[in-house]
Protein backbone atom coordinates (compact mmCIF):
# COMPACT_ATOMS: atom_id res chain seq x y z
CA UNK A 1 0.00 0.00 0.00
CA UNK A 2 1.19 3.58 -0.88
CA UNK A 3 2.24 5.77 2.00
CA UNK A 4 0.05 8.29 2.12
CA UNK A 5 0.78 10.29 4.99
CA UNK A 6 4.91 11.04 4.34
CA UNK A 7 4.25 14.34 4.92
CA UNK A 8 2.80 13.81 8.50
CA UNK A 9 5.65 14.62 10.49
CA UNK A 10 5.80 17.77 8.38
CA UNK A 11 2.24 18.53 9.09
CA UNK A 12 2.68 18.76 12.10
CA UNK A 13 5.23 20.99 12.73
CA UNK A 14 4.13 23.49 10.41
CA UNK A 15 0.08 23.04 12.70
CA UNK A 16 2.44 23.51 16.10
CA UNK A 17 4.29 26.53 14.73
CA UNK A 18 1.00 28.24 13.57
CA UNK A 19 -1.24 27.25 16.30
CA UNK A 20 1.70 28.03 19.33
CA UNK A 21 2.66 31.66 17.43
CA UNK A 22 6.22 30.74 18.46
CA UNK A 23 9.00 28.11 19.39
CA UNK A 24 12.85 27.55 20.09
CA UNK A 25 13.76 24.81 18.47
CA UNK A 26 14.29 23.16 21.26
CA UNK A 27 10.82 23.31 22.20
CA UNK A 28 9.48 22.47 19.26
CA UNK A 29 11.88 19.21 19.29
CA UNK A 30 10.31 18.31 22.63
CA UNK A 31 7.15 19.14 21.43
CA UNK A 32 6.71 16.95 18.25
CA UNK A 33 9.49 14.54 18.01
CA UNK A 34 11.32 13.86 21.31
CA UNK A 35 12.10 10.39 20.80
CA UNK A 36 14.84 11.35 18.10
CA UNK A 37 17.50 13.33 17.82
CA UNK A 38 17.73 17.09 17.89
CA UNK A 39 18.82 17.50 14.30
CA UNK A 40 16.23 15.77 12.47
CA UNK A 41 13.93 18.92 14.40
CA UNK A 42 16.65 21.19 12.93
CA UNK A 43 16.51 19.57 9.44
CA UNK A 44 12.93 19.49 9.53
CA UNK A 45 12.50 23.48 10.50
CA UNK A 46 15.09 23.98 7.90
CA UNK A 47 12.71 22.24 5.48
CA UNK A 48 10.00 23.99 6.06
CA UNK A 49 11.79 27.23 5.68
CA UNK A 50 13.30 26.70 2.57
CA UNK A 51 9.79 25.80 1.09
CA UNK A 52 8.29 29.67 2.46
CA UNK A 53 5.96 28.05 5.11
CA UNK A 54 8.05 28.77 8.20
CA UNK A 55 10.67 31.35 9.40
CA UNK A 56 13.26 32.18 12.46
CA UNK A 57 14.37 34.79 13.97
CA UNK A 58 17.60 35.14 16.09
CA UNK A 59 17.89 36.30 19.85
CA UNK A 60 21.34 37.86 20.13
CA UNK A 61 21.21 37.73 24.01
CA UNK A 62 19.69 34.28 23.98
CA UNK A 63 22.76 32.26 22.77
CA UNK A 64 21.79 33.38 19.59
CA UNK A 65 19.01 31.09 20.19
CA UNK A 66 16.49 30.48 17.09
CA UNK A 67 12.84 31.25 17.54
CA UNK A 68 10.82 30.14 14.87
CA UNK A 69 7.31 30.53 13.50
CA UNK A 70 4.95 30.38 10.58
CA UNK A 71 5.19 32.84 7.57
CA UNK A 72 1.58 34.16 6.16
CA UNK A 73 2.10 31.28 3.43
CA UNK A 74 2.32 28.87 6.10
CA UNK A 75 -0.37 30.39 7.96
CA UNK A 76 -2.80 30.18 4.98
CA UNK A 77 -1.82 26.52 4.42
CA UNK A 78 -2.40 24.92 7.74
CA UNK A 79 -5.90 27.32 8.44
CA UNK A 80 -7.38 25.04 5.80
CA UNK A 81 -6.67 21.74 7.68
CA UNK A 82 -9.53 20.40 10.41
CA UNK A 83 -7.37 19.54 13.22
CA UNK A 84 -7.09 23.55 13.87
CA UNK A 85 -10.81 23.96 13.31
CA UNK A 86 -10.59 26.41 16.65
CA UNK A 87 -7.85 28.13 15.69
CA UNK A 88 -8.03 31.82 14.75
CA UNK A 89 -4.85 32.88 12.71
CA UNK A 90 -2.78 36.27 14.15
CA UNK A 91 -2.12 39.34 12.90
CA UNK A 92 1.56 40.07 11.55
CA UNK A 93 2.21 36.92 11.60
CA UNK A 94 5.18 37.11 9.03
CA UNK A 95 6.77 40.19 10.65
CA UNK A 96 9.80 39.65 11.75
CA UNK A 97 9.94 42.98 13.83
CA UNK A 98 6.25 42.31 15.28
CA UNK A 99 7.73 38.77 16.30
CA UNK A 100 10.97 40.14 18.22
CA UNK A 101 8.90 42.16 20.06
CA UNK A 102 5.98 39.69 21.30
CA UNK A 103 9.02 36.63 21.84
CA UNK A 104 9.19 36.93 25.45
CA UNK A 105 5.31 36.68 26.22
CA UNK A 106 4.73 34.22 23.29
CA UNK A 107 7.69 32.13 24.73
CA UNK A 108 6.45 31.67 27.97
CA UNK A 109 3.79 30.70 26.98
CA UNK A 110 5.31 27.70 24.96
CA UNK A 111 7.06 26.60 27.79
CA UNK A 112 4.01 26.74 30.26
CA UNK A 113 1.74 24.57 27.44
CA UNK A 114 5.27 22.19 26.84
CA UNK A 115 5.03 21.61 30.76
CA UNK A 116 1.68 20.44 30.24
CA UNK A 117 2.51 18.11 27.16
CA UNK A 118 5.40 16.45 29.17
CA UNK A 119 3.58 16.19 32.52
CA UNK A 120 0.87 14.23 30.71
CA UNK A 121 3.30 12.21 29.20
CA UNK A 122 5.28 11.19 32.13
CA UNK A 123 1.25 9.92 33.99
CA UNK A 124 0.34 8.22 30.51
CA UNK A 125 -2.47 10.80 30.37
CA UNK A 126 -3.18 12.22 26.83
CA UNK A 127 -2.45 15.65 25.95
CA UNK A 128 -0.95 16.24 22.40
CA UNK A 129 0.81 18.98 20.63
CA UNK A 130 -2.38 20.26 18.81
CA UNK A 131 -4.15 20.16 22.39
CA UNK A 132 -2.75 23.87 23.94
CA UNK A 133 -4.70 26.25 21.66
CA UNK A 134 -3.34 30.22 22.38
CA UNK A 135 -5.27 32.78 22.28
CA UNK A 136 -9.03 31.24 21.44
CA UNK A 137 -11.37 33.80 21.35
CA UNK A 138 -15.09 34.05 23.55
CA UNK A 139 -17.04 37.07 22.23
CA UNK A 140 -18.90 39.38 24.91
CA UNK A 141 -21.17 41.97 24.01
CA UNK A 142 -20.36 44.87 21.91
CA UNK A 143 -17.40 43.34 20.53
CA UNK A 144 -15.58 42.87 23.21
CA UNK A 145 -14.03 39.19 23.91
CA UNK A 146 -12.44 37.14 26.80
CA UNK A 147 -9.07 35.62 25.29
CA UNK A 148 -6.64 33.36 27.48
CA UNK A 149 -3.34 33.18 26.79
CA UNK A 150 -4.22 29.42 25.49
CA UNK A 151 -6.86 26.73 26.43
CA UNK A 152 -5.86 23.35 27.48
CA UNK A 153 -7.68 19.93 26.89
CA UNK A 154 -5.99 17.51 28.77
CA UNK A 155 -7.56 13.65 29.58
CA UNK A 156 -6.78 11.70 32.62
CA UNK A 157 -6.10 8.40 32.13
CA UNK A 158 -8.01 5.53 33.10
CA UNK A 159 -6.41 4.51 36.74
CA UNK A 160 -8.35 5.57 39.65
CA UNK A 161 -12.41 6.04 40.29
CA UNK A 162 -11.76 9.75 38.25
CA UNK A 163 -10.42 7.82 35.32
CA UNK A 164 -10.64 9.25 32.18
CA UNK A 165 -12.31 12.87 33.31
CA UNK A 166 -12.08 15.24 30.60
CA UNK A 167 -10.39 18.44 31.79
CA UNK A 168 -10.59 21.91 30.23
CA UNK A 169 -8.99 24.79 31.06
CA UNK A 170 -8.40 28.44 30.52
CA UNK A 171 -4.29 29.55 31.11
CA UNK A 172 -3.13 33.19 31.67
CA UNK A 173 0.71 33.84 32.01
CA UNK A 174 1.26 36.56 34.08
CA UNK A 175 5.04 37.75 33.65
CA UNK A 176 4.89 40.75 35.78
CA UNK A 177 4.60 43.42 33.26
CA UNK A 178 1.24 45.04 34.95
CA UNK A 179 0.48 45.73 38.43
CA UNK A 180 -1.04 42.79 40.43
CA UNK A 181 -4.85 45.02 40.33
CA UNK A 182 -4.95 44.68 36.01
CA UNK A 183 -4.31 40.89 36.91
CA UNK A 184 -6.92 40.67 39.17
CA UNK A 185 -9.32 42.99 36.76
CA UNK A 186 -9.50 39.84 34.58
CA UNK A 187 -11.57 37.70 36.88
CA UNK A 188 -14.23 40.21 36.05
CA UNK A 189 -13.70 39.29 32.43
CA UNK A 190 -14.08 35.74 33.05
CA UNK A 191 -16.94 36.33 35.52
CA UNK A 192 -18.48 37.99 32.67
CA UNK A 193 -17.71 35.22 29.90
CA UNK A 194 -19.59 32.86 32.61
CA UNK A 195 -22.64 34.78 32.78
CA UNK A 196 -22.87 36.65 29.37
CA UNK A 197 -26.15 35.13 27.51
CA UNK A 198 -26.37 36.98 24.47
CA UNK A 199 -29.61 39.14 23.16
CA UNK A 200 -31.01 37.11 20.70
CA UNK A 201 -31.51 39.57 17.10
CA UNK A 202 -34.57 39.85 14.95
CA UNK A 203 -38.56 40.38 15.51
CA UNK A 204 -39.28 39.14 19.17
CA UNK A 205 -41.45 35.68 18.77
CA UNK A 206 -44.95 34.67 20.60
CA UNK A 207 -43.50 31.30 21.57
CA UNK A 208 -39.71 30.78 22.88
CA UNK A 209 -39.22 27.01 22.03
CA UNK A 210 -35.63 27.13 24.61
CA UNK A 211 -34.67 29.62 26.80
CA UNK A 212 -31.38 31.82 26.15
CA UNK A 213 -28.07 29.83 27.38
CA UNK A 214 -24.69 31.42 28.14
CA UNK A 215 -22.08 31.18 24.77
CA UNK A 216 -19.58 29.17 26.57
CA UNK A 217 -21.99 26.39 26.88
CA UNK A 218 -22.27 26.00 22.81
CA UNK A 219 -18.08 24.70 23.24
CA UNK A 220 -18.11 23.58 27.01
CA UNK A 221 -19.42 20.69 28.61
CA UNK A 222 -18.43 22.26 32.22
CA UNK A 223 -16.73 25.66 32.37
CA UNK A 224 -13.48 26.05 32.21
CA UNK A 225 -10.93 25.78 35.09
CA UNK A 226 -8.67 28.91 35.00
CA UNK A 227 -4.95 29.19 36.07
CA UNK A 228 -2.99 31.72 36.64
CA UNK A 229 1.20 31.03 35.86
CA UNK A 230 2.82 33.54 37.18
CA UNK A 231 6.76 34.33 35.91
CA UNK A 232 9.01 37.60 35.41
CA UNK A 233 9.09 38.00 39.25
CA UNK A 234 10.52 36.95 42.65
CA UNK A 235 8.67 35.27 45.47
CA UNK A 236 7.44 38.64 47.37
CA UNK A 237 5.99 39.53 43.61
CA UNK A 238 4.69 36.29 43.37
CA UNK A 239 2.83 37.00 46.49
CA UNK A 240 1.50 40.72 45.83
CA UNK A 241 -0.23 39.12 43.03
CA UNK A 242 -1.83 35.81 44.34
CA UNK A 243 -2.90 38.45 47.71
CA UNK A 244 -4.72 40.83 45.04
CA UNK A 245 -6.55 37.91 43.50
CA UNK A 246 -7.44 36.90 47.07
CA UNK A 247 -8.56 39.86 47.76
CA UNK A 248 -10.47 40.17 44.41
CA UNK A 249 -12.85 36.95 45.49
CA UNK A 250 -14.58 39.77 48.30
CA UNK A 251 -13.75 42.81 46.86
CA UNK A 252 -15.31 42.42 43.05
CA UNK A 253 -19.34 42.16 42.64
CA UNK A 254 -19.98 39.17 40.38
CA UNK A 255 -17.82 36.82 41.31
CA UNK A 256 -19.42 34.39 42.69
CA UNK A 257 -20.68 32.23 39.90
CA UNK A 258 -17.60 31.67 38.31
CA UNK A 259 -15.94 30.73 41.57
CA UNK A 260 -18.73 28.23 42.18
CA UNK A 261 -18.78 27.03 38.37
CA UNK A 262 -14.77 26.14 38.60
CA UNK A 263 -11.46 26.61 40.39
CA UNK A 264 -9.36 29.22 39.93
CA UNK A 265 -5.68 28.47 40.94
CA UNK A 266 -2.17 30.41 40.91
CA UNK A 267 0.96 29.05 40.45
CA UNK A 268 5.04 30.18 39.94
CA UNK A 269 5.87 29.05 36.34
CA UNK A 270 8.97 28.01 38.06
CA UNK A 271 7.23 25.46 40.41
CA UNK A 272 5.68 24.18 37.22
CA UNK A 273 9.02 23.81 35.69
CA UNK A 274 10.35 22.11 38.66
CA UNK A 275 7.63 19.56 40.10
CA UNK A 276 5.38 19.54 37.26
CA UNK A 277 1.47 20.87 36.41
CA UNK A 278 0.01 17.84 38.35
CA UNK A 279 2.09 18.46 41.56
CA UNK A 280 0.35 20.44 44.63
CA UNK A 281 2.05 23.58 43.47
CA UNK A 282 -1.36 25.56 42.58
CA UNK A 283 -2.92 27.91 45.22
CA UNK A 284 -6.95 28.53 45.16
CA UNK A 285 -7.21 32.25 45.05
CA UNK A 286 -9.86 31.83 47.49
CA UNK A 287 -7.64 30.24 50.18
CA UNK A 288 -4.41 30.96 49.02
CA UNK A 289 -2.85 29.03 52.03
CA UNK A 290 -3.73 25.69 50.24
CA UNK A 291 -1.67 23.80 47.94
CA UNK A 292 -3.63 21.91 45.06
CA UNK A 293 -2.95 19.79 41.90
CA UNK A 294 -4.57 21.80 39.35
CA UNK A 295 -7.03 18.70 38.38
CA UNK A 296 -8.15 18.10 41.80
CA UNK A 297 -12.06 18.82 42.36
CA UNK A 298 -11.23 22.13 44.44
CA UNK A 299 -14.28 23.58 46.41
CA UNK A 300 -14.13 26.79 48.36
CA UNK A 301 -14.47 27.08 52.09
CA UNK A 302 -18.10 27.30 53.37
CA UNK A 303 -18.71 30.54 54.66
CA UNK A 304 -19.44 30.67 58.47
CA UNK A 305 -22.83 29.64 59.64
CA UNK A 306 -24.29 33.12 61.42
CA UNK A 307 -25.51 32.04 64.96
CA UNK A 308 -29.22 32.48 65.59
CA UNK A 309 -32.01 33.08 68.43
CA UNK A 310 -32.77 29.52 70.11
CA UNK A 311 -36.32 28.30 69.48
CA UNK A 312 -39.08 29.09 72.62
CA UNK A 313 -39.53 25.66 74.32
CA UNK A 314 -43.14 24.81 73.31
CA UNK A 315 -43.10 21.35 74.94
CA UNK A 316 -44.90 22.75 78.33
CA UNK A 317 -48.54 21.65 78.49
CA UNK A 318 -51.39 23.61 77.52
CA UNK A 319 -53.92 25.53 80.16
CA UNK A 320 -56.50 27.28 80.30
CA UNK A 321 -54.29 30.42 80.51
CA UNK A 322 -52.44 29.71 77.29
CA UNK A 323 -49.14 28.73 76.10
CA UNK A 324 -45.87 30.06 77.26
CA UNK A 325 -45.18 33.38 75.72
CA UNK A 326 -49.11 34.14 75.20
């Protein structure tokens, strides 16, 4: 039988460079083919480039390490191809000055999905390449939109009574270029994108055959867990920020549903890097005291039950002068 799928490998490279905005090559080695060697990566990338679909540029404080990613030719190729069916294609994606000036952000982010990948890997849970989607956007009313940093679908395996659970979630990378209140602020987005039911358009009609439903619930069995990584700053800024989104859970109106619908977690990218997604390095912004695996079924403290007025006793006999308290 003819080999029909020679270009596979190639595939997907070019769908990982176009759907992650940006690599290293290392990362992209660990990312599609890290049972070989480095170079066939490097011959691969090379490949690509020489055929217009992908192209590099070159940190010169970095080692003069390569970062690579998809040229508008590239782009246009893999947008036609189902497996990126929720993937929205960026702007500038073939300038080189636009790319040397988004690499740190776009980086990070990379790295935080390429924990994922190999974390999954390690517990023989499935999470592939094509699986940490950047920037997917959730439209809001008058065109505004919620868009994380990247959604994750990642599958437990099927050890344990939670075996195969489907998990979702929603990842923002925080690297400490605005002040810990603008990272709070977007819990208010995301509190929105959990209640938001749009206006239905046209000529009102006499009979509603099914009521309204919020938009995330057309894509989302359950809503979306939502993690904060946090980078770019040392442990005292690591805690100015998880205190403000603490502080956030009693301080913002509206919260309340989306804290109920799902956790919310923190975490220090470099914890990630170190232990791993799936370790108890995550801390629920509303008891940032705990320490959680991010797939854990995380509820939030009950609030404290308000003491009230004892019943009368009403257990005295009847007479002919009334009950107690008559």
């Amino acid at each position: 039988m003819v080999n029909v799928d020679t270009g596979g490998a190639d595939r997907l490279a070019l769908a990982v460079l176009a759907q992650y905005r940006m690599a290293t090559t290392e990362q992209m080695h660990l990312v599609i083919a890290p049972g070989v060697r480095i170079e066939q990566t490097r011959r691969r990338l090379a490949k690509l480039r020489q055929e217009g679909l992908v192209d590099r540029i070159t940190l010169p404080r970095a080692g003069r390490t390569r970062v690579w990613f998809a040229t508008q030719y590239g782009v246009e190729v893999a947008s036609e191809w189902p497996e990126l069916r929720e993937w929205r294609p960026p702007r500038l994606v073939s300038d080189r000055t636009a790319a040397r000036l988004r690499v740190g952000h776009t980086l990070t982010v990379t790295e935080t999905g390429l924990a994922f990948l190999q974390d999954a890997r390690r517990r023989g849970d499935i999470c592939r390449p094509l699986d940490w989607i950047p920037e997917v956007y959730h439209p809001l009313s008058n065109g505004e939109a919620v868009i994380p940093d990247a959604l994750l679908y990642y599958r437990r395996g099927d050890t344990g009574s939670e075996g195969g659970s489907m998990l979702r979630a929603f990842v923002e990378v925080d690297r400490a270029t605005m002040g810990p209140e603008r990272l709070a602020a977007k819990l208010t987005a995301y509190a929105r994108l959990h209640d938001y039911v749009p206006i239905p358009f046209g000529r009102p009609q006499r009979r509603t055959i099914s009521q309204p439903q919020e938009t995330w619930r057309r894509r989302y069995a359950l809503f979306p867990r939502l993690l904060f990584v946090l980078d770019g700053t040392g442990p005292a800024g690591i805690e100015a920020r998880i205190r403000a989104l603490h502080a956030s859970t009693t301080e913002v109106p509206g919260l309340h549903g989306l804290l109920r619908a799902a956790p919310v977690l923190a975490a220090p990218l470099v914890d990630i890097l170190r232990n791993g997604p799936s370790a108890p390095v995550w801390r629920p912004i509303q008891d940032p005291e705990q320490r959680v695996s991010w797939m854990g079924a995380y509820r939030p403290p009950a609030a404290p039950v308000q003491p009230t007025a004892p019943e009368p006793d009403r257990s005295w006999p009847a007479t002919s002068w009334g009950t107690p308290g008559s």
